[in-house]
Protein backbone atom coordinates (compact mmCIF):
# COMPACT_ATOMS: atom_id res chain seq x y z
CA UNK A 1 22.36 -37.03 34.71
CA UNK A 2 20.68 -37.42 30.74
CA UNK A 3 18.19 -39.51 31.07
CA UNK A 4 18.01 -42.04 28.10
CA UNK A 5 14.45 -40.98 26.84
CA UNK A 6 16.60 -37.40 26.09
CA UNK A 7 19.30 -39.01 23.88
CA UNK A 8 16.79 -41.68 22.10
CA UNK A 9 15.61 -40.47 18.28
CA UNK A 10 11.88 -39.03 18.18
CA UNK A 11 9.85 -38.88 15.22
CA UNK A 12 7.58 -36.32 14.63
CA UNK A 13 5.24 -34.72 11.83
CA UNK A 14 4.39 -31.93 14.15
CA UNK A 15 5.02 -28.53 12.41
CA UNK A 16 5.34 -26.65 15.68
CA UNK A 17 7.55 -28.94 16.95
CA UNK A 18 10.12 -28.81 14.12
CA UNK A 19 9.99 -25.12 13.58
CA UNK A 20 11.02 -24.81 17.90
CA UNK A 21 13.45 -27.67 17.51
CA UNK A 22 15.57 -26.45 14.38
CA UNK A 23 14.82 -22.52 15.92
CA UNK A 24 16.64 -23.84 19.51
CA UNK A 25 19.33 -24.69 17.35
CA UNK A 26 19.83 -21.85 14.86
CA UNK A 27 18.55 -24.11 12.56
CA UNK A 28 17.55 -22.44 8.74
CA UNK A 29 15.05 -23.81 7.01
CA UNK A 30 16.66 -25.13 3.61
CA UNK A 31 16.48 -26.74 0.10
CA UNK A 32 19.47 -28.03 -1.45
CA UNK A 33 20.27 -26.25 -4.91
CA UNK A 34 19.37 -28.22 -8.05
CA UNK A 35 16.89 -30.56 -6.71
CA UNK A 36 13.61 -28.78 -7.58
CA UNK A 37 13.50 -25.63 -5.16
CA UNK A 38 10.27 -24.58 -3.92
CA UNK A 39 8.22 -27.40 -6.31
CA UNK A 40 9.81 -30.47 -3.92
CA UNK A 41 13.69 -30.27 -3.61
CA UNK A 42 15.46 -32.36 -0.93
CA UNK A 43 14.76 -29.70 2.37
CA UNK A 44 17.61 -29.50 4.96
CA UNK A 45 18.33 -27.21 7.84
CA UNK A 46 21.25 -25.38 7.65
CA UNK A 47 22.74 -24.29 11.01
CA UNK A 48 24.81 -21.00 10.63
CA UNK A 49 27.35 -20.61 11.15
CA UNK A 50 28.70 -24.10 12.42
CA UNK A 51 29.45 -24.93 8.79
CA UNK A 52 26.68 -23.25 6.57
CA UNK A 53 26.86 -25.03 3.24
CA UNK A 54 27.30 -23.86 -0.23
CA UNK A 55 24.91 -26.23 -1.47
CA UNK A 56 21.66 -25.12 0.60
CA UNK A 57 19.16 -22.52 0.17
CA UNK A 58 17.24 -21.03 2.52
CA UNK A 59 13.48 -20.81 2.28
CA UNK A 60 10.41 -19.75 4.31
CA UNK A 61 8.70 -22.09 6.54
CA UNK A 62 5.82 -21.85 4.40
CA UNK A 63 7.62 -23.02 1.56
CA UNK A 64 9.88 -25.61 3.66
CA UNK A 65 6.86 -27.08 4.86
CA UNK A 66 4.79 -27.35 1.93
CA UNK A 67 7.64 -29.70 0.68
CA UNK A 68 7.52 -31.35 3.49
CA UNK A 69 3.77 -32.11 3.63
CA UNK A 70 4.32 -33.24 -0.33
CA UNK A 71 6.80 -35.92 0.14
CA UNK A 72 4.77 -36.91 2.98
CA UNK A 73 7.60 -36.76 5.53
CA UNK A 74 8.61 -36.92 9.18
CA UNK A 75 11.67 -35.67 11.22
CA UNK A 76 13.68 -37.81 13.34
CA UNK A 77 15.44 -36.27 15.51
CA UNK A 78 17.48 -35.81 18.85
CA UNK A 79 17.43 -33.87 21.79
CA UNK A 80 20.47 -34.57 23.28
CA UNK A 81 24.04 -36.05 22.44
CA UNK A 82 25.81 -38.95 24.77
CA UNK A 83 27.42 -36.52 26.20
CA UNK A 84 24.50 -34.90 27.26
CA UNK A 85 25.01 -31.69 25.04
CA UNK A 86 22.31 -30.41 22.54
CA UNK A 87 22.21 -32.06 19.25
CA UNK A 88 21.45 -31.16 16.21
CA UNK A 89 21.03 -34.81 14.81
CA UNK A 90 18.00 -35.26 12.19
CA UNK A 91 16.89 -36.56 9.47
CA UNK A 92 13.86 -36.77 7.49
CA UNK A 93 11.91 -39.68 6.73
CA UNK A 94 8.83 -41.24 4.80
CA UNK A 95 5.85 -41.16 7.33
CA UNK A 96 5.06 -44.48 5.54
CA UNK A 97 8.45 -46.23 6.49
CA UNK A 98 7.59 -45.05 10.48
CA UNK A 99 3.93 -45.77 10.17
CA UNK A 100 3.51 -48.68 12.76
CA UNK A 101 1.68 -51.54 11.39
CA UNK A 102 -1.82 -52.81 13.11
């Protein structure tokens, strides 16, 4: 049985945490070509070799995260599908849009 704390979307700023998630996954730390590269492109993770994509570079986690701290951002993310299966679902956010208010 999943419980539903598995399949609800976390957020996290955690660098530890995002490195083990995408990792567990296969997940490639990425920027997507033509949007600024190391100096603050759009980052991704590409996961190889479900469907690696033309578009995406990969990059160090150095360089993936110092993007990442720049544009102030924060993963949401999934541990597991419905169905109970791993997922790969994510997406990366403002910190100031998840912020809770006082």
């Amino acid at each position: 049985m999943i419980m539903a704390e598995e399949r609800e979307s976390k957020i996290t700023s955690d660098h530890k945490t995002i490195r083990t998630w995408a990792e567990q996954r296969g997940g490639v730390p990425s920027v997507v070509k033509g949007t600024g590269g190391k100096e603050g492109g759009i980052i991704r993770f590409d996961f190889p070799p479900l469907g690696t994509k033309e578009n995406l570079e990969h990059t160090s986690w150095e360089d993936f995260f110092k993007i990442f701290e720049g544009k102030e951002l924060a993963l949401l993310y999934q541990e597991k599908t419905r169905e109970g299966e791993e997922s790969r679902f994510n997406k990366f956010v403002s910190r100031k849009s998840v912020e809770k208010e006082d």
